[in-house]
Structure formats: structure tokens, C-alpha cells
C-alpha atoms as a PDB file:
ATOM      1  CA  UNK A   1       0.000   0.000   0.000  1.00  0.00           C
ATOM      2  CA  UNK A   2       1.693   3.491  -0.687  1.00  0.00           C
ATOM      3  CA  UNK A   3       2.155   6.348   1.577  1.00  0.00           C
ATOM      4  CA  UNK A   4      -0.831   8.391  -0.284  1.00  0.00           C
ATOM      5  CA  UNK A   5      -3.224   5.656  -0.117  1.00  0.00           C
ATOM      6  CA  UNK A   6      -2.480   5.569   3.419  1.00  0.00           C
ATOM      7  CA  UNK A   7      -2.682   8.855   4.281  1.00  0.00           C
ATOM      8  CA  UNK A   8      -6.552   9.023   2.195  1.00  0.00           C
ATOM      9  CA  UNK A   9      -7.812   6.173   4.597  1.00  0.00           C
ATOM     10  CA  UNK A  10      -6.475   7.621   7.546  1.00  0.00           C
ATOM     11  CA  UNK A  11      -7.483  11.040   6.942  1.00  0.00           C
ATOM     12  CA  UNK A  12     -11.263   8.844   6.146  1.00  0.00           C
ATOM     13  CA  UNK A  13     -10.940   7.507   9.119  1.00  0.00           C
ATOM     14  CA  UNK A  14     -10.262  10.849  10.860  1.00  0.00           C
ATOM     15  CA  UNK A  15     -13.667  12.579   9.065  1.00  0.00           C
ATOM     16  CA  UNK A  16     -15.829   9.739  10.413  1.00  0.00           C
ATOM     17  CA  UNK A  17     -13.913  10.245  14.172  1.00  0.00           C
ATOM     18  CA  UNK A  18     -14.865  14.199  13.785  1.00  0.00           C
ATOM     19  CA  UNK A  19     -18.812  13.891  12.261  1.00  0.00           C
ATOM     20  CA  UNK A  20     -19.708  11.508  15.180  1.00  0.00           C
ATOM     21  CA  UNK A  21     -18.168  14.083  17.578  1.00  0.00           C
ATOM     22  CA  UNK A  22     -19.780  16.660  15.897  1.00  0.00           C
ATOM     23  CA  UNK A  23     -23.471  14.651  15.564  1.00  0.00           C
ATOM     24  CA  UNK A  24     -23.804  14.499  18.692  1.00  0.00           C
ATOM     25  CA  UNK A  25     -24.581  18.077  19.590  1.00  0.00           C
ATOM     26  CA  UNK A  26     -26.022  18.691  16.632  1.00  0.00           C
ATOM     27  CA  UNK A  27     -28.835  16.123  17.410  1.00  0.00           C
ATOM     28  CA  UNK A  28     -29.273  17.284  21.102  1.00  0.00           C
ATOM     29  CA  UNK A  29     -30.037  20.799  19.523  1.00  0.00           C
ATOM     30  CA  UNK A  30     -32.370  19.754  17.223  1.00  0.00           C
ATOM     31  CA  UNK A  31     -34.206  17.368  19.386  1.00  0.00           C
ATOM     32  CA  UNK A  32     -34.076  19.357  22.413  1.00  0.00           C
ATOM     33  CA  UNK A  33     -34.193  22.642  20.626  1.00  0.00           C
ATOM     34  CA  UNK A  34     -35.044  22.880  17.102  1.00  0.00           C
ATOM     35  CA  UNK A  35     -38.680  20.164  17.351  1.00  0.00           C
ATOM     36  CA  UNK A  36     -39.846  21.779  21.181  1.00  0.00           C
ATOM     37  CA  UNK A  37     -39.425  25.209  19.365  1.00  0.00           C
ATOM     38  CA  UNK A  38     -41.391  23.742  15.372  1.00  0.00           C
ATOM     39  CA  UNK A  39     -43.902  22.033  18.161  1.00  0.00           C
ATOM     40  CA  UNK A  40     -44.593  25.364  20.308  1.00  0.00           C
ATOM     41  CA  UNK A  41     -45.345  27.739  16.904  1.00  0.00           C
ATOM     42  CA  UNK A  42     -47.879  24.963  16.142  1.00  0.00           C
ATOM     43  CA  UNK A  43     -49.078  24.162  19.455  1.00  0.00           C
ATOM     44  CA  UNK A  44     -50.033  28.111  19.928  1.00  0.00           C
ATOM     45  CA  UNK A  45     -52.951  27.737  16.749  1.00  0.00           C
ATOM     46  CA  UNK A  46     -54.313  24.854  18.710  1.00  0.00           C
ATOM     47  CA  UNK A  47     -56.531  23.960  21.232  1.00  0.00           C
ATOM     48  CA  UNK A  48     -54.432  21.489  23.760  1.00  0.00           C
ATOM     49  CA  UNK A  49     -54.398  20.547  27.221  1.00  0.00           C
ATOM     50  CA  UNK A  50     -51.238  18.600  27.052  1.00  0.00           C
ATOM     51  CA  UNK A  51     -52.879  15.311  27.158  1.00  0.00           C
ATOM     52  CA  UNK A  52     -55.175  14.638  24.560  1.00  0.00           C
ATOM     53  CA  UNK A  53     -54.284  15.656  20.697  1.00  0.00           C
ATOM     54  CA  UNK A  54     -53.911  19.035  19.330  1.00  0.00           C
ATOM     55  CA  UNK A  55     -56.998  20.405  17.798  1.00  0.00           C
ATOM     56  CA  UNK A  56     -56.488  23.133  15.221  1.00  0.00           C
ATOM     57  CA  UNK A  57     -58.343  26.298  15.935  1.00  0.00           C
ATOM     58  CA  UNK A  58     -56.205  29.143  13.650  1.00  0.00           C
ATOM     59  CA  UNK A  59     -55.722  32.457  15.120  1.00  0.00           C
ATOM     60  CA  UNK A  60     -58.145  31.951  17.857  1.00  0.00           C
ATOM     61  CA  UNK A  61     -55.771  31.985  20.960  1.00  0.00           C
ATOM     62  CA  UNK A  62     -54.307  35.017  19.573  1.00  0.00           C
ATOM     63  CA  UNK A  63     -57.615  36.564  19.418  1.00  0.00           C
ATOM     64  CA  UNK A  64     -58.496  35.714  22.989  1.00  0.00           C
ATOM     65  CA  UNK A  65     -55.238  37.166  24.331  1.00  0.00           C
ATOM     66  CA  UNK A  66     -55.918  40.198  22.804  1.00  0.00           C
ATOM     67  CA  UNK A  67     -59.141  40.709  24.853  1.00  0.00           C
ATOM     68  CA  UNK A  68     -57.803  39.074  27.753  1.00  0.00           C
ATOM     69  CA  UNK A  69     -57.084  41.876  30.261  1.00  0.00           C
ATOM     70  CA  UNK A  70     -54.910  39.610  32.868  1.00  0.00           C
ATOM     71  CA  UNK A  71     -52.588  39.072  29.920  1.00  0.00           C
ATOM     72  CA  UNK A  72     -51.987  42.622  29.350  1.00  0.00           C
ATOM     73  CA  UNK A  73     -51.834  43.265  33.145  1.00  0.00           C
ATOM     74  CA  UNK A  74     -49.232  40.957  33.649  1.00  0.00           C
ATOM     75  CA  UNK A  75     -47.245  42.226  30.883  1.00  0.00           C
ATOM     76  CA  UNK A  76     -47.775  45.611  32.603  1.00  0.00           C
ATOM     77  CA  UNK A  77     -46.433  44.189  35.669  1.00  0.00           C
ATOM     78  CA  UNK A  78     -43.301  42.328  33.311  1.00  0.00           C
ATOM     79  CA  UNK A  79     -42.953  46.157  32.269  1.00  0.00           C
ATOM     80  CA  UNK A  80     -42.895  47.464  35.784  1.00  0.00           C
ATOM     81  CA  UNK A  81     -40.659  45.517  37.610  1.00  0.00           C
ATOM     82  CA  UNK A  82     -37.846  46.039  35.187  1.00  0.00           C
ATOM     83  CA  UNK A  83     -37.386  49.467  36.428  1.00  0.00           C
ATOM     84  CA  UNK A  84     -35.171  47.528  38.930  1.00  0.00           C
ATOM     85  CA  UNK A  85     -32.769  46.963  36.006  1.00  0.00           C
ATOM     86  CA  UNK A  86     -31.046  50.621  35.836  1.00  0.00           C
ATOM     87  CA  UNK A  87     -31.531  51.440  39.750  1.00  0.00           C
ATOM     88  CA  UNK A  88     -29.579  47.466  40.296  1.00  0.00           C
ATOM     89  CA  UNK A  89     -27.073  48.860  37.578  1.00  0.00           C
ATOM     90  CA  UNK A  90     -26.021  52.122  38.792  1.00  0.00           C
ATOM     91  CA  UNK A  91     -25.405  51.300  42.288  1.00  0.00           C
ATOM     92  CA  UNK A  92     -23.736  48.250  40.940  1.00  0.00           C
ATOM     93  CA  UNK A  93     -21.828  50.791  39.315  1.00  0.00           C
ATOM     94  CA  UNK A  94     -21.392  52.743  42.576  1.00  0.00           C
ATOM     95  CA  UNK A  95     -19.916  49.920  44.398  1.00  0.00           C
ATOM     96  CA  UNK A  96     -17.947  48.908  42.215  1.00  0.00           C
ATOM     97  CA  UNK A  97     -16.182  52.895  41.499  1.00  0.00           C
ATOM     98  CA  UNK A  98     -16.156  52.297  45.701  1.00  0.00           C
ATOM     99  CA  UNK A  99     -14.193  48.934  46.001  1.00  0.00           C
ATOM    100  CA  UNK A 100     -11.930  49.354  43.163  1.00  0.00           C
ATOM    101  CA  UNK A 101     -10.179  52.026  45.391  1.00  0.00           C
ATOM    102  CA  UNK A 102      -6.798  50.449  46.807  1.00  0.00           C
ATOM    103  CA  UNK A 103      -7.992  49.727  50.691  1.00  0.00           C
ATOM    104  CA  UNK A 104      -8.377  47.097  53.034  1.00  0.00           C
ATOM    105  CA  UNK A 105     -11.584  44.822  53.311  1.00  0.00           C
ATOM    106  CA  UNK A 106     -12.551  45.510  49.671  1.00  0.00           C
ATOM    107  CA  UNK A 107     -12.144  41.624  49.175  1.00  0.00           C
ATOM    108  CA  UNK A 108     -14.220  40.873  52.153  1.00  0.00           C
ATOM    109  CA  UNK A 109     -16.527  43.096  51.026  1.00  0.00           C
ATOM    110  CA  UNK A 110     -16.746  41.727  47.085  1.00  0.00           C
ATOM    111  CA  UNK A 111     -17.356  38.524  48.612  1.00  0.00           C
ATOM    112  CA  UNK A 112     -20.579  39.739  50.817  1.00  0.00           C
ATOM    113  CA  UNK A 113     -21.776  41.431  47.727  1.00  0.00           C
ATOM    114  CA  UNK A 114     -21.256  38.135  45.454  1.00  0.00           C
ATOM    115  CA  UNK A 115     -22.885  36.101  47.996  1.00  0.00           C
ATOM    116  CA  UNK A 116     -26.611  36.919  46.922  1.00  0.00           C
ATOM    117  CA  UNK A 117     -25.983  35.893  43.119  1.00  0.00           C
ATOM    118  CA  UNK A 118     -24.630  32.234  43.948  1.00  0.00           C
ATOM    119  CA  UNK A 119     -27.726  31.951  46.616  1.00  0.00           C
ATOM    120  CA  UNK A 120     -30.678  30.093  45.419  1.00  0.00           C
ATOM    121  CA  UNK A 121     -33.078  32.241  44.319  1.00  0.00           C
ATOM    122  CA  UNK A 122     -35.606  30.274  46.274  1.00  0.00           C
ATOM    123  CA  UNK A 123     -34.367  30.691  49.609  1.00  0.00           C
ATOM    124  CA  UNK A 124     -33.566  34.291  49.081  1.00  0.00           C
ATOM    125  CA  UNK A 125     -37.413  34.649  48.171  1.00  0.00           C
ATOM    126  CA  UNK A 126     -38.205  33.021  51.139  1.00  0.00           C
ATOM    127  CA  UNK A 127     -35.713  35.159  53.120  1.00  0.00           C
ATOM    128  CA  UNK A 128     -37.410  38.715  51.914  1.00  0.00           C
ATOM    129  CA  UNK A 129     -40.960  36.632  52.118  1.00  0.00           C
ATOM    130  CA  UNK A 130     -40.069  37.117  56.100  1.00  0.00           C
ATOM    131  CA  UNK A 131     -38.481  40.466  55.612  1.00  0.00           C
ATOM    132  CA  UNK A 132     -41.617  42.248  53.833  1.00  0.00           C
ATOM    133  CA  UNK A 133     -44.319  40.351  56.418  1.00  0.00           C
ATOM    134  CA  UNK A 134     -46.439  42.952  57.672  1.00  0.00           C
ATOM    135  CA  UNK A 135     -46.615  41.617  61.160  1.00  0.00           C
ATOM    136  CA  UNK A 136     -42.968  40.513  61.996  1.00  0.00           C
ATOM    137  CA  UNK A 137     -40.755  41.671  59.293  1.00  0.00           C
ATOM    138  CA  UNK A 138     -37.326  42.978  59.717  1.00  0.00           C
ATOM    139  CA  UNK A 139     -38.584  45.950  57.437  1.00  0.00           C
ATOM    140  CA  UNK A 140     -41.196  47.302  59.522  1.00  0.00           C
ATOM    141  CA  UNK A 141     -39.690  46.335  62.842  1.00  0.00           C
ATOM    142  CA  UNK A 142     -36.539  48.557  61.172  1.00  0.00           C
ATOM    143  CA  UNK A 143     -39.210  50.892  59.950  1.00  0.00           C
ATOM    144  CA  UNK A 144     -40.823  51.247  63.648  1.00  0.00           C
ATOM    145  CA  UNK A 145     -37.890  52.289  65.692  1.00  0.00           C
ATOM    146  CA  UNK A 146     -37.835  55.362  63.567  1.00  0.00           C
ATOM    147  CA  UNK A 147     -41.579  55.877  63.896  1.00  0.00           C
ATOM    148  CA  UNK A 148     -43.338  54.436  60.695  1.00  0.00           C
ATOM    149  CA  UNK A 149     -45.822  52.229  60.741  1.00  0.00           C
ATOM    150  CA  UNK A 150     -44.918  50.071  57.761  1.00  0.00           C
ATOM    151  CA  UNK A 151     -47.334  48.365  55.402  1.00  0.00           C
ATOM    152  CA  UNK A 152     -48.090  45.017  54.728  1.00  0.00           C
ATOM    153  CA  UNK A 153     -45.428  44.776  52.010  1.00  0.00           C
ATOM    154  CA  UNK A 154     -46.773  41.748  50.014  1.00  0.00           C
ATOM    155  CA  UNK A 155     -50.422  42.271  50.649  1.00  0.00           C
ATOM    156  CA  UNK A 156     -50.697  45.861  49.230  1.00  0.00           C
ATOM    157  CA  UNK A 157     -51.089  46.569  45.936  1.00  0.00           C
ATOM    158  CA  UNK A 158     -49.350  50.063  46.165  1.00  0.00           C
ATOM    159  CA  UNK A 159     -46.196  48.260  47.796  1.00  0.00           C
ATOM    160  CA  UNK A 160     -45.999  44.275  45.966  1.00  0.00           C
ATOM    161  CA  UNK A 161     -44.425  45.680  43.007  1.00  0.00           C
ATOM    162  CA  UNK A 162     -41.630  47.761  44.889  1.00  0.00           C
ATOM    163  CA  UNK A 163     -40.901  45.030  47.445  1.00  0.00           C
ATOM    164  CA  UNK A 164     -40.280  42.680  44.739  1.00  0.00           C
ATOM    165  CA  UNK A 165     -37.949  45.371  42.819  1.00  0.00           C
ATOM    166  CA  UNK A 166     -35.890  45.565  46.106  1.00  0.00           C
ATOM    167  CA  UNK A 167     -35.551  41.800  46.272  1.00  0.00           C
ATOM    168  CA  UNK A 168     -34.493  41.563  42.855  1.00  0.00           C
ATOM    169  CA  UNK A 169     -32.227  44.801  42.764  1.00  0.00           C
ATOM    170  CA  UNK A 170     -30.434  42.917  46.106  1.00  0.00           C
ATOM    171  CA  UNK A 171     -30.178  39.331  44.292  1.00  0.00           C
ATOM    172  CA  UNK A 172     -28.172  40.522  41.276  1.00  0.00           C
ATOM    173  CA  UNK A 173     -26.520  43.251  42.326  1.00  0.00           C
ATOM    174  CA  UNK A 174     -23.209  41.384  42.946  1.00  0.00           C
ATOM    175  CA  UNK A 175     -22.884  40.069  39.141  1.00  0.00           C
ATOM    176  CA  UNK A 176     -23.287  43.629  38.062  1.00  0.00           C
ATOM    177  CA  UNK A 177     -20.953  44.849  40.243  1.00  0.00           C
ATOM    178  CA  UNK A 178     -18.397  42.210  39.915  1.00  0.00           C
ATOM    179  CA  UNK A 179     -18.179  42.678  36.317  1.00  0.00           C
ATOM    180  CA  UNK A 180     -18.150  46.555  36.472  1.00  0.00           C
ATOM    181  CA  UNK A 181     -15.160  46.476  38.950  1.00  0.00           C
ATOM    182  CA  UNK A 182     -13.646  43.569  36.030  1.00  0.00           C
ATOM    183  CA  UNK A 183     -13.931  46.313  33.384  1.00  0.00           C
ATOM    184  CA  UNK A 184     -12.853  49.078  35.863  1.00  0.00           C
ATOM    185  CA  UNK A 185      -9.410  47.282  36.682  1.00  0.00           C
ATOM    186  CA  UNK A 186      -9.329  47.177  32.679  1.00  0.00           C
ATOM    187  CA  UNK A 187      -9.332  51.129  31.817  1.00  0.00           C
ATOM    188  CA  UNK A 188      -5.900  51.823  31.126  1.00  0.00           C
ATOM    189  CA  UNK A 189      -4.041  54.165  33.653  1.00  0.00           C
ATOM    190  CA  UNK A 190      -2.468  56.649  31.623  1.00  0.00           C
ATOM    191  CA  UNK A 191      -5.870  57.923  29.813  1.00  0.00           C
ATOM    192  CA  UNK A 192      -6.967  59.488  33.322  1.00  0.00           C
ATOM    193  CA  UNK A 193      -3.544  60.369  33.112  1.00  0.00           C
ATOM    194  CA  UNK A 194      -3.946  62.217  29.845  1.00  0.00           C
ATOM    195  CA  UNK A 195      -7.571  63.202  31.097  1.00  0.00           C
ATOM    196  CA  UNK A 196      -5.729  64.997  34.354  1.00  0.00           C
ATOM    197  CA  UNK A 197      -2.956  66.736  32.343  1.00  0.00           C
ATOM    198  CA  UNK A 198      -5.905  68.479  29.891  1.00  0.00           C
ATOM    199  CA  UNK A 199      -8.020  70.369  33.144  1.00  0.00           C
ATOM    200  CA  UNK A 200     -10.579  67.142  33.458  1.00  0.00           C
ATOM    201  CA  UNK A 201     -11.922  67.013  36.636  1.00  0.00           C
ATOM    202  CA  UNK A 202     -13.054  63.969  38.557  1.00  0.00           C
ATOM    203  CA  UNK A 203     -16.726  64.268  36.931  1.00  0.00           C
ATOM    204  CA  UNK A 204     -15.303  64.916  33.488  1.00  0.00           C
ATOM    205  CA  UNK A 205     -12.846  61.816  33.870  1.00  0.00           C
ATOM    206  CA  UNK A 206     -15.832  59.937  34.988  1.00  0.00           C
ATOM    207  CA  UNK A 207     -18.303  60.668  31.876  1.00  0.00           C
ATOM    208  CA  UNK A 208     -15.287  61.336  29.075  1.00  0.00           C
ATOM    209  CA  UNK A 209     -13.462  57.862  30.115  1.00  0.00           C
ATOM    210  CA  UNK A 210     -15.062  55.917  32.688  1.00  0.00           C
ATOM    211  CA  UNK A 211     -18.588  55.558  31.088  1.00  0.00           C
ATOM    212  CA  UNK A 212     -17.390  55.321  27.530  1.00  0.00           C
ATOM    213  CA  UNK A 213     -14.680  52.129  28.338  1.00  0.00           C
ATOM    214  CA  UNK A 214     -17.600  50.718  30.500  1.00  0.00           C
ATOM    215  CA  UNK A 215     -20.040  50.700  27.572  1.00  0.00           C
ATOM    216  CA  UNK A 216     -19.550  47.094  26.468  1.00  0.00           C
ATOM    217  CA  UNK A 217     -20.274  45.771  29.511  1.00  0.00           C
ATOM    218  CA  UNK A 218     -23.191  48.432  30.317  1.00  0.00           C
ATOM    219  CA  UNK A 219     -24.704  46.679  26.743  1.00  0.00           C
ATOM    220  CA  UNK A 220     -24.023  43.065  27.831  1.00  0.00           C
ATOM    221  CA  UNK A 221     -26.439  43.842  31.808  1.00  0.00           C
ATOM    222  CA  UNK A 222     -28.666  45.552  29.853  1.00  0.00           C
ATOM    223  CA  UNK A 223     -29.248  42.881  27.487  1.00  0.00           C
ATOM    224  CA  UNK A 224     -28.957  40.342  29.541  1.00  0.00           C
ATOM    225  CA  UNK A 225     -30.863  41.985  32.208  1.00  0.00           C
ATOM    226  CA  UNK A 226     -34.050  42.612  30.082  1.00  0.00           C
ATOM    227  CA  UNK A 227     -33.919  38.700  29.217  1.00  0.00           C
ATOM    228  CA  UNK A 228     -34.209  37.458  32.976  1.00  0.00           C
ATOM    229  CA  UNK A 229     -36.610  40.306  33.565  1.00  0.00           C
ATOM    230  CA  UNK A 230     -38.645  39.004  30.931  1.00  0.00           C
ATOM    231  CA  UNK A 231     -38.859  35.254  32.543  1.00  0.00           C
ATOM    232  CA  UNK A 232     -39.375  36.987  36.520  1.00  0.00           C
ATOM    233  CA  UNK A 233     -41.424  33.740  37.763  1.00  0.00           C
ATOM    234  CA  UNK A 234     -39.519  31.845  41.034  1.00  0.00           C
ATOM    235  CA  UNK A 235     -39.793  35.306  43.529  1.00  0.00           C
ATOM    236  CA  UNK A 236     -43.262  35.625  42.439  1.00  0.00           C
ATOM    237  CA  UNK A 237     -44.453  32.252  42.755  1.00  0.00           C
ATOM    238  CA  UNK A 238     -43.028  31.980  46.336  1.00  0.00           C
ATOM    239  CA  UNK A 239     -43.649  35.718  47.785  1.00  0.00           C
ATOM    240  CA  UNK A 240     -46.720  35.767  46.002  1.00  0.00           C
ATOM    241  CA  UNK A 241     -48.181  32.927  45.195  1.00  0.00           C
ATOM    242  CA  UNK A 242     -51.569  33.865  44.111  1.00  0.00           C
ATOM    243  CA  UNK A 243     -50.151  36.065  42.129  1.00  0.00           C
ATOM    244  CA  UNK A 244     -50.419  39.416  44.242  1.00  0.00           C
ATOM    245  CA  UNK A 245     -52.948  41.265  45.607  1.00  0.00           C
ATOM    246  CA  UNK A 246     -55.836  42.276  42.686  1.00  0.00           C
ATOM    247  CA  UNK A 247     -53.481  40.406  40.484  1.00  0.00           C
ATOM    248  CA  UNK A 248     -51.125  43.309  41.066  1.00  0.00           C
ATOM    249  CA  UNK A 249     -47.455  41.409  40.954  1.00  0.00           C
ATOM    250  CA  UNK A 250     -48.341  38.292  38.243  1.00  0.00           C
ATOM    251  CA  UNK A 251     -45.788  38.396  35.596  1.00  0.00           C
ATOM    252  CA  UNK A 252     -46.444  37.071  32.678  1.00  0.00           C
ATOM    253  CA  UNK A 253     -44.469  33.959  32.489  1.00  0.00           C
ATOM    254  CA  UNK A 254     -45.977  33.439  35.814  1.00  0.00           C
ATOM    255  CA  UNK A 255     -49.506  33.655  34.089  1.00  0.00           C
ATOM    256  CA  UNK A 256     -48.326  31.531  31.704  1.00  0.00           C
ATOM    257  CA  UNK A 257     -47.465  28.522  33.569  1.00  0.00           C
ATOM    258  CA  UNK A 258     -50.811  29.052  35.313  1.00  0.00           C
ATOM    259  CA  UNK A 259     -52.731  28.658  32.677  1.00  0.00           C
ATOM    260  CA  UNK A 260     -50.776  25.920  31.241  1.00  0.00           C
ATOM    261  CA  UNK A 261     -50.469  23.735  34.084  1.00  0.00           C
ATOM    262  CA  UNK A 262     -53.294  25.029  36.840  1.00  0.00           C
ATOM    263  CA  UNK A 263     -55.590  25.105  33.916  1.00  0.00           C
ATOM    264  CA  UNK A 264     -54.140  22.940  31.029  1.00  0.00           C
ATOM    265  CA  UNK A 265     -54.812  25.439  28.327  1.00  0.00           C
ATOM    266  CA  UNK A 266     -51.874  24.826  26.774  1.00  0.00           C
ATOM    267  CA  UNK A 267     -52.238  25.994  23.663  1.00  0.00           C
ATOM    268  CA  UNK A 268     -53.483  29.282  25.044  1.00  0.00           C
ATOM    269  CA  UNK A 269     -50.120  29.260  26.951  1.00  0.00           C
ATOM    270  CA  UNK A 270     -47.662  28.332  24.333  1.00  0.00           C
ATOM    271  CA  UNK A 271     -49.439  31.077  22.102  1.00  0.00           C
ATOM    272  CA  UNK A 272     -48.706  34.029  24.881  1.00  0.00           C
ATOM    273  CA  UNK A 273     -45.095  32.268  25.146  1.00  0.00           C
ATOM    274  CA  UNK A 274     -44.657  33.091  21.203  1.00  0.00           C
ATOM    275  CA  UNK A 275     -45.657  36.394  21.792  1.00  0.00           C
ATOM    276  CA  UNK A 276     -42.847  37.250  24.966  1.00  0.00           C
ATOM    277  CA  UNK A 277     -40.127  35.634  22.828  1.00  0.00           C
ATOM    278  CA  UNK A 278     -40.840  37.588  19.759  1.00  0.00           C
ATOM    279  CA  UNK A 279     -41.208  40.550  21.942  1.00  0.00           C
ATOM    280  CA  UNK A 280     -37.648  39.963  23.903  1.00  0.00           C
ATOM    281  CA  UNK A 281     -36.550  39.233  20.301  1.00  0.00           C
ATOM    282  CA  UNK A 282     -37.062  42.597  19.152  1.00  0.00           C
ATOM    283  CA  UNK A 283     -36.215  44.386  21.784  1.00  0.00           C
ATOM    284  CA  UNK A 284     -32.662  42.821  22.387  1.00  0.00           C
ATOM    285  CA  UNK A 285     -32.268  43.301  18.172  1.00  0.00           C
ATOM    286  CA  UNK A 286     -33.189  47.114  18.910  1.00  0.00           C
ATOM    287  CA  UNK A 287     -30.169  46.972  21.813  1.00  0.00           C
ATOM    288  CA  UNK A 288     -27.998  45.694  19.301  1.00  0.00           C
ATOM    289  CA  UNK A 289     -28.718  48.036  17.037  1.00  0.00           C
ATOM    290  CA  UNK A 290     -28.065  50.602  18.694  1.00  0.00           C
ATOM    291  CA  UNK A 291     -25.489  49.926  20.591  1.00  0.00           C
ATOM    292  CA  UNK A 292     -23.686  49.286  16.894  1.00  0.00           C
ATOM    293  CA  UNK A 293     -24.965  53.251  15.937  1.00  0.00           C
ATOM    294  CA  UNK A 294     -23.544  54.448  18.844  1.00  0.00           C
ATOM    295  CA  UNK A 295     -20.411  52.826  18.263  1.00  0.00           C
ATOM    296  CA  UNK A 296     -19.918  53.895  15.044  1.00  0.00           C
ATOM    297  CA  UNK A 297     -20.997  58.012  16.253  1.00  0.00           C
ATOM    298  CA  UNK A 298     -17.602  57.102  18.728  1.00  0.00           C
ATOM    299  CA  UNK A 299     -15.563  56.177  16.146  1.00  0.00           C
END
């Protein structure tokens, strides 16, 4: 046999090695991925309650959700409790312009900060479940030794959507920070440097170098942020689990999985599901977009 011929059946032999390797997560993507997601856009025109078969009913789900006012007051409530995202990301932001300075305890205190995020969000629910109760809760009994009376945090409309901001704000503010202070410790020196020598004052530094070298990352929480907002559904099923007062903290993948599993309308379910990822679909492509423009007004 000659040295080509062996080299063709070995570099056969090699292809076959490297499309099993590669089949493998290509089938887990389709099966797992690629058929749930073909099998939700169908599911949504039907009439299903995950047990018996599919029954084709058109646009009809899409019609009811349109009328249905507890969709469109838990996507108000979706809407509302991201307001958490830029108060969580500016005093991430603040914490992390604090610890970055060179003193001692700044590791002690990353680590407090970072202990929330790697928490499960389950018992940290639980945790501000017993902060926010109106009777015993850390929160008013903090509240009362200055002289309010505070409210029953959970149980009040005026107050369920706040509480569950501050909860939220709390949980992730560690990741924010943690990857502020990353791009922080990533500016180069001698562009303050440059900054100082021109008249820039501490402000100016701040908004002419800080802000623009942490705009990558500001982009990434922001995206990534309005995602997780999106799918809110573990604090409110456990501080909440009726879904608020007057329906007042229900998000709406939190109405979805009622109706889908409480009441088995699962096509109804899948259909509002379509809707939220088609909605977090455009608004990340509008991010991207323009976070591109402004890039290009920099350069």
C-alpha cells in the first residue's frame, strides 16, 4: 500500500472520528431545541391541554389574548418591575467605582456582595418573604424604631411591586458589580492620566473615560438583564403565590405557567409564550442596534 493511499484512509478515518463528535450536539439541539421550538409555533394555533391531541383552531388563541385583560396586566407588571434593572445597575456601578479604590476589606466586602448571586433564588425569596411580612418583618420592625408604621409589604397593591424590585435589585446586584469592577481594573491608567494633564476634573474623567470604556459591559447587563426580567417567575411564585394582591405582581411567564399547568390550556399558553419571545426578540435586536450606531458616532 503506498504512503498516499495511506494517508486518504487515515485522513477517512479521521472525518468519520470528527462527524460523530460533531453529531452528537447537533442532534441534542435539534431534538431538544429545534422540534420543542417547530412544536410550540404549532401548538399556539391549537386547542391542547397537554394530554389529549392538538386540535387546530387558527388564530383563535391570539384573538383571545388580545381581549384578555390579565394578559396585558401581567405584561404591565413584566414592564414594571424592570425598572429595577437601571436602579440594580447604577449602584452596581457605585460599588464597584467604591471597592476598586486600593484599601483594606474591599475583598471581604466583594465577597458579601457576590454572595446573593450564587444563593438560590428560592431561599432568598423566602428570606425577603419574612423580611416584607407585615406583622414581623425585619422591614417594619426597622421601619418602627424610627416611627413608621410600615405596610403590609406583600399584601398591598401600592407596595408588591416595589418590594419585589428591592428583592431583585439585592439578588443581582453582585454580578453587576463584579463585572463593572472587572472592566474598571481594565481602563488603562495613563488615559486618566492624559484626562488629568488636559483640566478634566473627577466628573469629566468619569463621563469622558469611565462611562465610555464601560459601555460594552453596560450593553451586555442591559441585554442580559431585560432577558431574565422578561422570565421573573420563582420570587413571584413563592412571595406571592396567588399572584399578588388584585393580580397586582403576576408576571407574565408566571400567568403563563398558570394557565398551562393550573388550567391545562396549553395551547393558550404556548401562544402568549410566542408572543414574549418575539417581543424579547425585538427588543434585544433594537439593543444591538443601537449599541452598533452608537459605536460607530464614537468612532
Amino acid at each position: 500500500m503506498s504512503t498516499i493511499t495511506r494517508r486518504s484512509t487515515l485522513h477517512r478515518k479521521e472525518q468519520r472520528v470528527a462527524l460523530i463528535f460533531v453529531a452528537l450536539p447537533v442532534i441534542g439541539f435539534a431534538v431538544f431545541t429545534i422540534f420543542p421550538l417547530l412544536f410550540s409555533v404549532y401548538a399556539s394555533f391549537t386547542e391542547w391541554n397537554g394530554i389529549s391531541a392538538p386540535v387546530f383552531t387558527g388564530l383563535a388563541n391570539f384573538q383571545a389574548m388580545m381581549v384578555d385583560p390579565y394578559f396585558w396586566q401581567a405584561m404591565w407588571n413584566t414592564l414594571f418591575l424592570m425598572i429595577g434593572i437601571p436602579i440594580g445597575l447604577s449602584l452596581s456601578l457605585l460599588l464597584a467605582l467604591a471597592l476598586n479604590r486600593k484599601m483594606r476589606g474591599t475583598t471581604f466586602f466583594r465577597t458579601v456582595y457576590y454572595v446573593p448571586v450564587i444563593s438560590s433564588i428560592a431561599a432568598v425569596a423566602i428570606l425577603w418573604q419574612w423580611a416584607f411580612n407585615g406583622d414581623f418583618g425585619l422591614i417594619n420592625q426597622a421601619l418602627a424604631m424610627i416611627g413608621i408604621d410600615g405596610p403590609n409589604w406583600l399584601a398591598n397593591t401600592a407596595t408588591v411591586k416595589p418590594a419585589i424590585i428591592i428583592m431583585s435589585v439585592w439578588k443581582g446586584m453582585g454580578y453587576s458589580m463584579l463585572l463593572y469592577l472587572a472592566a474598571l481594573q481594565s481602563v488603562p491608567r495613563h488615559l486618566y492620566e492624559a484626562a488629568s494633564l488636559d483640566g478634566a476634573g473627577v466628573l469629566q474623567q468619569f463621563r469622558n473615560v469611565t462611562l465610555p470604556m464601560l459601555r460594552p459591559v453596560t450593553f451586555f447587563l442591559v441585554v442580559t438583564s431585560i432577558i431574565g426580567g422578561s422570565q421573573i417567575f420563582i420570587e413571584i411564585n413563592i412571595m406571592t403565590p396567588g399572584g399578588g394582591p388584585e393580580f397586582a405582581s403576576a408576571s407574565i411567564v408566571w400567568y403563563i405557567w398558570q394557565k398551562a399547568f393550573n388550567y391545562l390550556q396549553m395551547g393558550y399558553a404556548t401562544s402568549m409564550s410566542l408572543v414574549l419571545g418575539l417581543i424579547v426578540f425585538a427588543v434585544t435586536a433594537i439593543q444591538f442596534r443601537l449599541n452598533r450606531r452608537n459605536q460607530f458616532s464614537i468612532d
